[in-house]
PDB file of N, CA and C in Angstrom:
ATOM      1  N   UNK A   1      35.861  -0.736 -19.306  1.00  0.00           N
ATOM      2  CA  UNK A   1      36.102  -0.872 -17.892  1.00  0.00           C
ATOM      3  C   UNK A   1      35.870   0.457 -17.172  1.00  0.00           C
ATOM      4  N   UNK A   2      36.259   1.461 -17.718  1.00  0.00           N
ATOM      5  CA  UNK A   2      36.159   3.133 -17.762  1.00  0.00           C
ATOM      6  C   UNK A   2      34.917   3.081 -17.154  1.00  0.00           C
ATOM      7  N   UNK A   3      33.858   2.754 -18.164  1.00  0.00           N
ATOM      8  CA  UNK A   3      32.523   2.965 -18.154  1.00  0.00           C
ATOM      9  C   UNK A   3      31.857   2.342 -17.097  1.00  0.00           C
ATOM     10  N   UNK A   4      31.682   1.305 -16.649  1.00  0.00           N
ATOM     11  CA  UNK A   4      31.103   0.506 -15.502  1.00  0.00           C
ATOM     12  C   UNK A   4      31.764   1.034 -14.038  1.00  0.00           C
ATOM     13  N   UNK A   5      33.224   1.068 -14.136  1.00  0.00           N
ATOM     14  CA  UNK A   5      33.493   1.692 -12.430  1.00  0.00           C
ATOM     15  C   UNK A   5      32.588   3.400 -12.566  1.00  0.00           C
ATOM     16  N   UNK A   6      32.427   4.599 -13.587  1.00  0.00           N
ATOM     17  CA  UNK A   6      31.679   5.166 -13.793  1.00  0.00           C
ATOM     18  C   UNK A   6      30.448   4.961 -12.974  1.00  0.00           C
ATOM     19  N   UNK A   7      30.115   4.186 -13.937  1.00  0.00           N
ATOM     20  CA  UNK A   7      28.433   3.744 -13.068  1.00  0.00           C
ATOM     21  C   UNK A   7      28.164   3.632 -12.069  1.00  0.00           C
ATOM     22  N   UNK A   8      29.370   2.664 -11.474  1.00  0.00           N
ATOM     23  CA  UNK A   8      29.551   2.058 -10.367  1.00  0.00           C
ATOM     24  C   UNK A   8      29.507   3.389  -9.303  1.00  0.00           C
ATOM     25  N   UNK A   9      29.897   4.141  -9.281  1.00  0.00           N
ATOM     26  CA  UNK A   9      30.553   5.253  -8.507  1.00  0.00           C
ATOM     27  C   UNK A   9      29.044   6.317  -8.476  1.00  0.00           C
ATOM     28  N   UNK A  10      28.578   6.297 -10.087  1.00  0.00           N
ATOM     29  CA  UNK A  10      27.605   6.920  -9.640  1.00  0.00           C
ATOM     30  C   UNK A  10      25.778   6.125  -9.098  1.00  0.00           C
ATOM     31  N   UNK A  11      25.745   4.900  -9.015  1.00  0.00           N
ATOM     32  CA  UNK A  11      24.929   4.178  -8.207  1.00  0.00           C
ATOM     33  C   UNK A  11      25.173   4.663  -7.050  1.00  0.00           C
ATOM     34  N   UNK A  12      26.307   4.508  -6.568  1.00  0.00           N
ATOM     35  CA  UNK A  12      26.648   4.752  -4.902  1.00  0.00           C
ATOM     36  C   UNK A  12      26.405   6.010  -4.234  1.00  0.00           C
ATOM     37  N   UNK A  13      26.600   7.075  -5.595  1.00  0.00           N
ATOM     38  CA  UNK A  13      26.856   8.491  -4.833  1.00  0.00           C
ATOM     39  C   UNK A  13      24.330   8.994  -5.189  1.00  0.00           C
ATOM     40  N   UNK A  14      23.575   7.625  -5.774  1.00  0.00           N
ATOM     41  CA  UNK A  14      22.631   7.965  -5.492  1.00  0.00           C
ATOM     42  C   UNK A  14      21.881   8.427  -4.186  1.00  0.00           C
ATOM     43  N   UNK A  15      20.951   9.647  -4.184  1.00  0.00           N
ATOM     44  CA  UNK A  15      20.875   9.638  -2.988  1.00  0.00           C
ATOM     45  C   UNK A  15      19.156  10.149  -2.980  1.00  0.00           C
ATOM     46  N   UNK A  16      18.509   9.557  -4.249  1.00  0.00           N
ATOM     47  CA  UNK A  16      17.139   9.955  -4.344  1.00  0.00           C
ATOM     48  C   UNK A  16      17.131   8.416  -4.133  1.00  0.00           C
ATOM     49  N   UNK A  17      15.251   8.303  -3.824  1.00  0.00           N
ATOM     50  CA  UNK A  17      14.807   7.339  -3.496  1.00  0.00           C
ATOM     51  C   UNK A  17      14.682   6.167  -4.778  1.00  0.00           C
ATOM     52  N   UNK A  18      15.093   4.979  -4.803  1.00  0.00           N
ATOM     53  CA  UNK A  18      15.160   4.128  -5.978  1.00  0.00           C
ATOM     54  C   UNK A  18      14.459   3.171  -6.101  1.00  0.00           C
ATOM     55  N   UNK A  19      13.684   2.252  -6.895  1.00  0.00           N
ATOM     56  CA  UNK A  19      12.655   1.086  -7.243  1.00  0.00           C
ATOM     57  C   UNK A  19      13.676   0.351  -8.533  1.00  0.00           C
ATOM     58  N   UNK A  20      13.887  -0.562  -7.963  1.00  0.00           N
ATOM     59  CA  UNK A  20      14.220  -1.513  -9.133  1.00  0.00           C
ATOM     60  C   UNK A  20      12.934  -2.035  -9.329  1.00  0.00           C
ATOM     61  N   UNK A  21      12.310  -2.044 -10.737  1.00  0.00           N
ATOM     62  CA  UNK A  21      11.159  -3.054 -11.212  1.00  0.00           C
ATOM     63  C   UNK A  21      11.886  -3.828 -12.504  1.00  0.00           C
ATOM     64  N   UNK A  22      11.753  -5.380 -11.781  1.00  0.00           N
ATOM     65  CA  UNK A  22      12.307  -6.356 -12.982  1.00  0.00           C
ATOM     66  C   UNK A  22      11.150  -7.454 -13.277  1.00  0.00           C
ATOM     67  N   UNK A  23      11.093  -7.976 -14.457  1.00  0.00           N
ATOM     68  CA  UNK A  23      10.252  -8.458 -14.823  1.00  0.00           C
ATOM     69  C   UNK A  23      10.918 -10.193 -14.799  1.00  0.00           C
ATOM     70  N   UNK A  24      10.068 -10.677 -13.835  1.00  0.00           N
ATOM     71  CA  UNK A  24      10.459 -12.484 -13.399  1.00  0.00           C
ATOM     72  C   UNK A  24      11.436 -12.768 -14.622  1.00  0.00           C
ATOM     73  N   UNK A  25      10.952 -12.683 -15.742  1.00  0.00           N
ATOM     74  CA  UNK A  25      11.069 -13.777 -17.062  1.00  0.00           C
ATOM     75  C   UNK A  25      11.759 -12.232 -18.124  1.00  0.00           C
ATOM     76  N   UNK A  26      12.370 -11.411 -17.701  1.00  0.00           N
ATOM     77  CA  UNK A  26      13.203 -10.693 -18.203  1.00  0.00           C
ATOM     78  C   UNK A  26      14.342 -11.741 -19.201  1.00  0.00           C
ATOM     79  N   UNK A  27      14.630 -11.383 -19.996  1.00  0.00           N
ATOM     80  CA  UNK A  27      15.958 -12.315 -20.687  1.00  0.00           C
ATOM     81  C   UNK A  27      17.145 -10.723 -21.017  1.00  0.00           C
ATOM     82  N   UNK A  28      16.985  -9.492 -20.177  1.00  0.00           N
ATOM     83  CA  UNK A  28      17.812  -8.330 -20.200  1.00  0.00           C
ATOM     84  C   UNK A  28      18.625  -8.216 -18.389  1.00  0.00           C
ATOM     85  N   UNK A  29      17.478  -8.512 -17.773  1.00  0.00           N
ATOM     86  CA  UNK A  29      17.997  -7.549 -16.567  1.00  0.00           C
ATOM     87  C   UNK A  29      17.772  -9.169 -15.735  1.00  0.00           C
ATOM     88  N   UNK A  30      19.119  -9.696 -15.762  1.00  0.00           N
ATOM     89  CA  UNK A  30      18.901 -11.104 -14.670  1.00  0.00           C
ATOM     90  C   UNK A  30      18.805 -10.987 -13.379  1.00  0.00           C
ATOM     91  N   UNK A  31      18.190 -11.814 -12.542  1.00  0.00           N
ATOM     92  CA  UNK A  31      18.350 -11.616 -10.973  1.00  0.00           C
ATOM     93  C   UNK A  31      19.349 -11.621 -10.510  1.00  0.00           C
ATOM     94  N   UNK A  32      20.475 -12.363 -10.969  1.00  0.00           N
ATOM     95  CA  UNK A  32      21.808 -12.024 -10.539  1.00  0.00           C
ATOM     96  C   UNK A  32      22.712  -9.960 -10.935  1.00  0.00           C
ATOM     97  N   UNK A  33      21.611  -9.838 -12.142  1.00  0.00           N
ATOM     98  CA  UNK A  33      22.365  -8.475 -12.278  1.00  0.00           C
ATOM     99  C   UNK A  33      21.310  -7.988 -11.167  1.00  0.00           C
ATOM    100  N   UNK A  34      20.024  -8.078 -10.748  1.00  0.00           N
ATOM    101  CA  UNK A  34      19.311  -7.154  -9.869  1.00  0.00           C
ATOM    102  C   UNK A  34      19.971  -7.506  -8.428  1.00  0.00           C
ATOM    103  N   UNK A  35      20.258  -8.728  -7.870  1.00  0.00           N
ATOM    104  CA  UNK A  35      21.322  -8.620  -6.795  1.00  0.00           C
ATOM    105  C   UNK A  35      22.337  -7.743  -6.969  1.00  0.00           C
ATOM    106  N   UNK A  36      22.745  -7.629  -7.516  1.00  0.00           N
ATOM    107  CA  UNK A  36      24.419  -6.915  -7.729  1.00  0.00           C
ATOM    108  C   UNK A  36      23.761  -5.681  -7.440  1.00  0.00           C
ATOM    109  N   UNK A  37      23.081  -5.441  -8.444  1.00  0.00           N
ATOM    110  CA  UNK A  37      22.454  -3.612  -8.359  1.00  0.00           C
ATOM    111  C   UNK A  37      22.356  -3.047  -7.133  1.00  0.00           C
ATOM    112  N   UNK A  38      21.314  -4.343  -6.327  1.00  0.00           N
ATOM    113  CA  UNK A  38      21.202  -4.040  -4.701  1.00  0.00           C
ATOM    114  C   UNK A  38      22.327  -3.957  -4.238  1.00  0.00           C
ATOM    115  N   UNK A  39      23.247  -4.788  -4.081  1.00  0.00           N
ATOM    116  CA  UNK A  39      24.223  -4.530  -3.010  1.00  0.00           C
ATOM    117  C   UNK A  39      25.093  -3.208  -3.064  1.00  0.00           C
ATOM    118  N   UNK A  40      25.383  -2.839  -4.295  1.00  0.00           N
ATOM    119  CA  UNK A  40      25.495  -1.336  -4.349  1.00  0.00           C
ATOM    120  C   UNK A  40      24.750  -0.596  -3.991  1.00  0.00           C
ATOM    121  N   UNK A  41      23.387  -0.947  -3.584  1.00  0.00           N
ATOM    122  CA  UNK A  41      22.008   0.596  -3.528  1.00  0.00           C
ATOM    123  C   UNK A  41      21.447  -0.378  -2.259  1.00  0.00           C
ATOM    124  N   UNK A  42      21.566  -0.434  -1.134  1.00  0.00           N
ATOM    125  CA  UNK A  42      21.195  -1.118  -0.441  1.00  0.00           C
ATOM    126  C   UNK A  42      19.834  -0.494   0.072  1.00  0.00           C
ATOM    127  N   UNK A  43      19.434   1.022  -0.048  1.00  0.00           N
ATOM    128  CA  UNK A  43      18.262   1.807  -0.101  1.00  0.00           C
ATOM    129  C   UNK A  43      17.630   1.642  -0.890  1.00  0.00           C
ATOM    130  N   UNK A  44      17.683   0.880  -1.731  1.00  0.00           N
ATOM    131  CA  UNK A  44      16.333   1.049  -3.176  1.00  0.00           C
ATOM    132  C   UNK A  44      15.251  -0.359  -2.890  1.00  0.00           C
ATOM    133  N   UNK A  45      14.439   0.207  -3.469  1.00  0.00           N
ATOM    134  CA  UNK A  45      13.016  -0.766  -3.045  1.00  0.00           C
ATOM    135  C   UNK A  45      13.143  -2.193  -4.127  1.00  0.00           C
ATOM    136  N   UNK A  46      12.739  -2.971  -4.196  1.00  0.00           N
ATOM    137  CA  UNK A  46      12.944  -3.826  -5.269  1.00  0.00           C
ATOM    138  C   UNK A  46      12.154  -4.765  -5.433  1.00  0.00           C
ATOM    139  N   UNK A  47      11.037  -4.660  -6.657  1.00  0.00           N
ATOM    140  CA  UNK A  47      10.070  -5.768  -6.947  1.00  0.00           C
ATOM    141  C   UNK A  47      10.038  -6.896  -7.994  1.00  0.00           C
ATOM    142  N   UNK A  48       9.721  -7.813  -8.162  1.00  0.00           N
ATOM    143  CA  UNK A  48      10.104  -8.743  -9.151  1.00  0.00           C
ATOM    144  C   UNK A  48       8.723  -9.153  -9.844  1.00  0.00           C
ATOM    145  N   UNK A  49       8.104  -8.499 -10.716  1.00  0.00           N
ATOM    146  CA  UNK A  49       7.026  -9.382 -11.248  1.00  0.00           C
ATOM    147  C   UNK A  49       6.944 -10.175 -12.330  1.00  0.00           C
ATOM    148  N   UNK A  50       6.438 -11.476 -11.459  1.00  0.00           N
ATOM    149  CA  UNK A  50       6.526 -12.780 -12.093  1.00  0.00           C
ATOM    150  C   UNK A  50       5.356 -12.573 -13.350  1.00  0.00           C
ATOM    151  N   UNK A  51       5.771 -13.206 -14.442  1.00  0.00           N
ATOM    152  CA  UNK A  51       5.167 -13.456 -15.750  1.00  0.00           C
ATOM    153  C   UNK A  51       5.631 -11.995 -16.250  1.00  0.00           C
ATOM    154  N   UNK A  52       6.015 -11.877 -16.650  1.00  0.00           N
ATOM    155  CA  UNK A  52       6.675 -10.384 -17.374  1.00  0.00           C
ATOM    156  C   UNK A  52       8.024 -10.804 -17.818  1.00  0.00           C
ATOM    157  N   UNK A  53       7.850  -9.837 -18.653  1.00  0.00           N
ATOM    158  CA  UNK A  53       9.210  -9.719 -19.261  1.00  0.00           C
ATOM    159  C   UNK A  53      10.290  -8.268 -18.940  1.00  0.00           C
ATOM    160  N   UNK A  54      11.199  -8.124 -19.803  1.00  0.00           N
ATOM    161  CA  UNK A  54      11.956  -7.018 -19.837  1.00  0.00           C
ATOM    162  C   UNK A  54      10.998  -5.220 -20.017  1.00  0.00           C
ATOM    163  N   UNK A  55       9.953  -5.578 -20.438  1.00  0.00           N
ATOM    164  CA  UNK A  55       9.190  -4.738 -20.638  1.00  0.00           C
ATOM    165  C   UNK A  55       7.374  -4.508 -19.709  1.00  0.00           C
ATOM    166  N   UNK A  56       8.461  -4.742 -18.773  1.00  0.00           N
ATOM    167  CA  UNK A  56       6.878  -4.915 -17.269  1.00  0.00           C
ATOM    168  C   UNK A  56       5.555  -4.516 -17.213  1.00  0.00           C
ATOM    169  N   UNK A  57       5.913  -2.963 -17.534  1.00  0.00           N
ATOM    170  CA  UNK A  57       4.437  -2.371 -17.727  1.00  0.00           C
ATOM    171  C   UNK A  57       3.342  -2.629 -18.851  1.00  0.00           C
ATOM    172  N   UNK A  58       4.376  -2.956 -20.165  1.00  0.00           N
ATOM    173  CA  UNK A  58       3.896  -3.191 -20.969  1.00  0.00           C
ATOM    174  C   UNK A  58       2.916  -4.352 -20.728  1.00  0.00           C
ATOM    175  N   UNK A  59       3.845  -5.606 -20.216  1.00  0.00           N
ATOM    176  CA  UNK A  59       3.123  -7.213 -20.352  1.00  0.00           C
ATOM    177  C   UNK A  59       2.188  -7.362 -19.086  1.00  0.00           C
ATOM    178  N   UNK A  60       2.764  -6.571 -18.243  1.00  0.00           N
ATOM    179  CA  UNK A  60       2.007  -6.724 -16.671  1.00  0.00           C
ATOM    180  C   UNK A  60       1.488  -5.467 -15.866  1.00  0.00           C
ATOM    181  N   UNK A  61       0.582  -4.590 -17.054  1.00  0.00           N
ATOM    182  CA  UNK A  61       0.535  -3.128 -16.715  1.00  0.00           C
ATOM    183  C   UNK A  61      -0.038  -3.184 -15.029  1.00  0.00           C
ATOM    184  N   UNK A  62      -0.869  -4.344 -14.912  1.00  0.00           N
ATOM    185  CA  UNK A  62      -1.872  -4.482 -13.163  1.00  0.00           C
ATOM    186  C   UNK A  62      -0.869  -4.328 -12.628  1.00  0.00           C
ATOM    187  N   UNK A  63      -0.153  -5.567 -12.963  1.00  0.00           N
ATOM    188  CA  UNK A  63       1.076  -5.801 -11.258  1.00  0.00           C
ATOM    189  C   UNK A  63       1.848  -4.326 -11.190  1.00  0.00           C
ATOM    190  N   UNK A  64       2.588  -3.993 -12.516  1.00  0.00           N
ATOM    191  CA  UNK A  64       3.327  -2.682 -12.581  1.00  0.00           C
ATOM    192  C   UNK A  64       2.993  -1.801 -11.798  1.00  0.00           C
ATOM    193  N   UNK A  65       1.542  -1.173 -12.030  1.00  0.00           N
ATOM    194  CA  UNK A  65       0.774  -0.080 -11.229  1.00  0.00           C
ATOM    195  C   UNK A  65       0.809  -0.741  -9.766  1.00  0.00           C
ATOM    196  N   UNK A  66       0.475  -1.788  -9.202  1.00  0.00           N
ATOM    197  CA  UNK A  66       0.325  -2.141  -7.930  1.00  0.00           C
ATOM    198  C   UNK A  66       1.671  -1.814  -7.511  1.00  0.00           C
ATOM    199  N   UNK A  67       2.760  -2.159  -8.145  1.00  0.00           N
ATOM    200  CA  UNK A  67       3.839  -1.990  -7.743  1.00  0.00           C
ATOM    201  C   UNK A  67       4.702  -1.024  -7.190  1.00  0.00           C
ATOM    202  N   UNK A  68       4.208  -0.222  -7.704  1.00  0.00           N
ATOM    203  CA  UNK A  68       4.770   1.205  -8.030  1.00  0.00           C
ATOM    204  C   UNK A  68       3.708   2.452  -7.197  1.00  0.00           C
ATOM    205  N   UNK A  69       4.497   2.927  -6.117  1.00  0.00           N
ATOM    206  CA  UNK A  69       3.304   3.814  -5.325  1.00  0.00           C
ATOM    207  C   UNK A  69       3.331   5.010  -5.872  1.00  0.00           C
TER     208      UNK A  69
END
């Protein structure tokens, strides 16, 4: 419990620019955990590419690079 308000505290106190990249068909990082993430980081950019997995660049190196400026 320690550990997550941790996190929690330090998401909030981010203050560099942030990109969530999640991969549609992730079975690690769910859209419900990438909502949550946002509402704590309401500044961070956030892309979802569909057909990918947990490992984006790897499965979807095109979209990744497009993604990512």
């Amino acid at each position: 419990m320690a550990t997550r308000a941790g996190m929690i505290t330090g998401i909030r106190n981010l203050s560099v620019p942030t990109m969530l990249v999640r991969g549609g068909s992730s079975d690690v990082v769910t859209e419900k955990a990438a909502r949550d993430l946002l509402a704590l980081l309401p500044q961070a950019q956030y892309v979802d590419v569909a057909k990918a997995g947990h490992m984006v660049a790897g499965d979807r190196n095109d979209a990744f690079t497009n993604a990512v400026p």
